[in-house]
Protein backbone atom coordinates (compact mmCIF):
# COMPACT_ATOMS: atom_id res chain seq x y z
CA UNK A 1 8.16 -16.05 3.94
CA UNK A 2 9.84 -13.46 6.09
CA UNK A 3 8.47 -11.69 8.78
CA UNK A 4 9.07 -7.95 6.99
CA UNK A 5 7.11 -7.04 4.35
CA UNK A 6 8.56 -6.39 0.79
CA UNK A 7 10.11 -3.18 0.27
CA UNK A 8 7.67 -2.23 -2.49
CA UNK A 9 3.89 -3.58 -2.96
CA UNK A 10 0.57 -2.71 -4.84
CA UNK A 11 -2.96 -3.93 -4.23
CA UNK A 12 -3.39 -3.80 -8.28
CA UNK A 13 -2.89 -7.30 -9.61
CA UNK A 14 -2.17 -5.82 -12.88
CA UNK A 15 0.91 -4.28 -11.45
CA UNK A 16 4.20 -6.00 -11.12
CA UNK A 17 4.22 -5.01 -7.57
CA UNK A 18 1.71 -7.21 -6.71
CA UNK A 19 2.07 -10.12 -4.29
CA UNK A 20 -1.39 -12.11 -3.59
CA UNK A 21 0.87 -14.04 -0.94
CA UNK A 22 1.93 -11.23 1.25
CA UNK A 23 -0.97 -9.47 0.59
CA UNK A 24 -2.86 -12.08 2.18
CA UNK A 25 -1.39 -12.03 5.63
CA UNK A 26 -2.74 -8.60 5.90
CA UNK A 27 -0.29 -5.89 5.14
CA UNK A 28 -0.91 -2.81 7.41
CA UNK A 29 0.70 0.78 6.90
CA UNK A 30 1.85 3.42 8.84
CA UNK A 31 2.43 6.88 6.90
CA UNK A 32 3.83 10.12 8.77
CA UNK A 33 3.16 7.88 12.13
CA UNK A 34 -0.87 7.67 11.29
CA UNK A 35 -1.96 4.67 10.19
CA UNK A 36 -3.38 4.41 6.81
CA UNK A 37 -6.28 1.83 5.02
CA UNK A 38 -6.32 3.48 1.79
CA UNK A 39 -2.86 2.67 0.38
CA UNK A 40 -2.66 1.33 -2.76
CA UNK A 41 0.74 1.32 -3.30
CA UNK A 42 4.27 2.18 -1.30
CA UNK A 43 7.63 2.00 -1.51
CA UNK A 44 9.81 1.99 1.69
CA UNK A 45 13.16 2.96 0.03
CA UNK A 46 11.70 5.89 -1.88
CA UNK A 47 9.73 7.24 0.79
CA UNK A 48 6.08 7.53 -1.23
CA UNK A 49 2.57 6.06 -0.93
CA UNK A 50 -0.19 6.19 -3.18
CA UNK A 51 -3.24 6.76 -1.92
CA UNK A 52 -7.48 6.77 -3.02
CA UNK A 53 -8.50 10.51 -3.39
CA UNK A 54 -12.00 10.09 -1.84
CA UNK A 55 -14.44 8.13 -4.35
CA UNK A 56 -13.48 9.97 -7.34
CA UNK A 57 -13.14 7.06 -10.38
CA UNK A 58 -11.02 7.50 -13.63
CA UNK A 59 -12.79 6.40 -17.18
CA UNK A 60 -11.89 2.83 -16.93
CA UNK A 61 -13.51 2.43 -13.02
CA UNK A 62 -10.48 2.49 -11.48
CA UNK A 63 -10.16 4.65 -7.99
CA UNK A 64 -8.07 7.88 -8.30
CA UNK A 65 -5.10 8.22 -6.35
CA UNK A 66 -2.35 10.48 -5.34
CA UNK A 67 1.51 10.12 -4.38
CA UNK A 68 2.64 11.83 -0.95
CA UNK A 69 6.26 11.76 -0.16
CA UNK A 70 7.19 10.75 3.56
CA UNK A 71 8.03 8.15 6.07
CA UNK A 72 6.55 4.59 5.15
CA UNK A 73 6.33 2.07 7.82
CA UNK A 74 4.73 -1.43 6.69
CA UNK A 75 4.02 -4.13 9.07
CA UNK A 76 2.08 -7.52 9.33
CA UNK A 77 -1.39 -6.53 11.43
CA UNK A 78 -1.29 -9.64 14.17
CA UNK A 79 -3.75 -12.20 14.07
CA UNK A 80 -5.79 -12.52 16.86
């Protein structure tokens, strides 16, 4: 594996973005130079994240989220 994370990823398995792999060596991201822990989804080419909207749920259980346009900077967190 490479030491940059993928250009696009989602913490939804049923999305194709998905990547248990990656995902496991604990993806961190930086939006608008804050960092973030409720991403759910981003794409570095396009400039978006998607993010939980506070605890809200839609009918099926899943969180709600919204898309904010911006800088996207993923990294691997460091293990130690």
């Amino acid at each position: 594996m490479s030491d940059t994370p993928p250009d696009r990823l989602s913490t939804d398995p049923s999305s194709p973005y998905y990547d248990a792999d990656v995902l496991a060596r604990d993806v961190g991201v930086r939006f608008k130079g804050v960092e973030r822990n409720n991403v759910e989804e981003y794409c570095v080419s396009e400039g978006w994240v998607r993010m939980t909207a506070g605890n809200a749920k839609d009918r099926h259980g899943n969180p709600i989220t919204i898309k904010v346009s911006g800088p996207v900077e993923p990294y691997f967190r460091s293990k130690e």
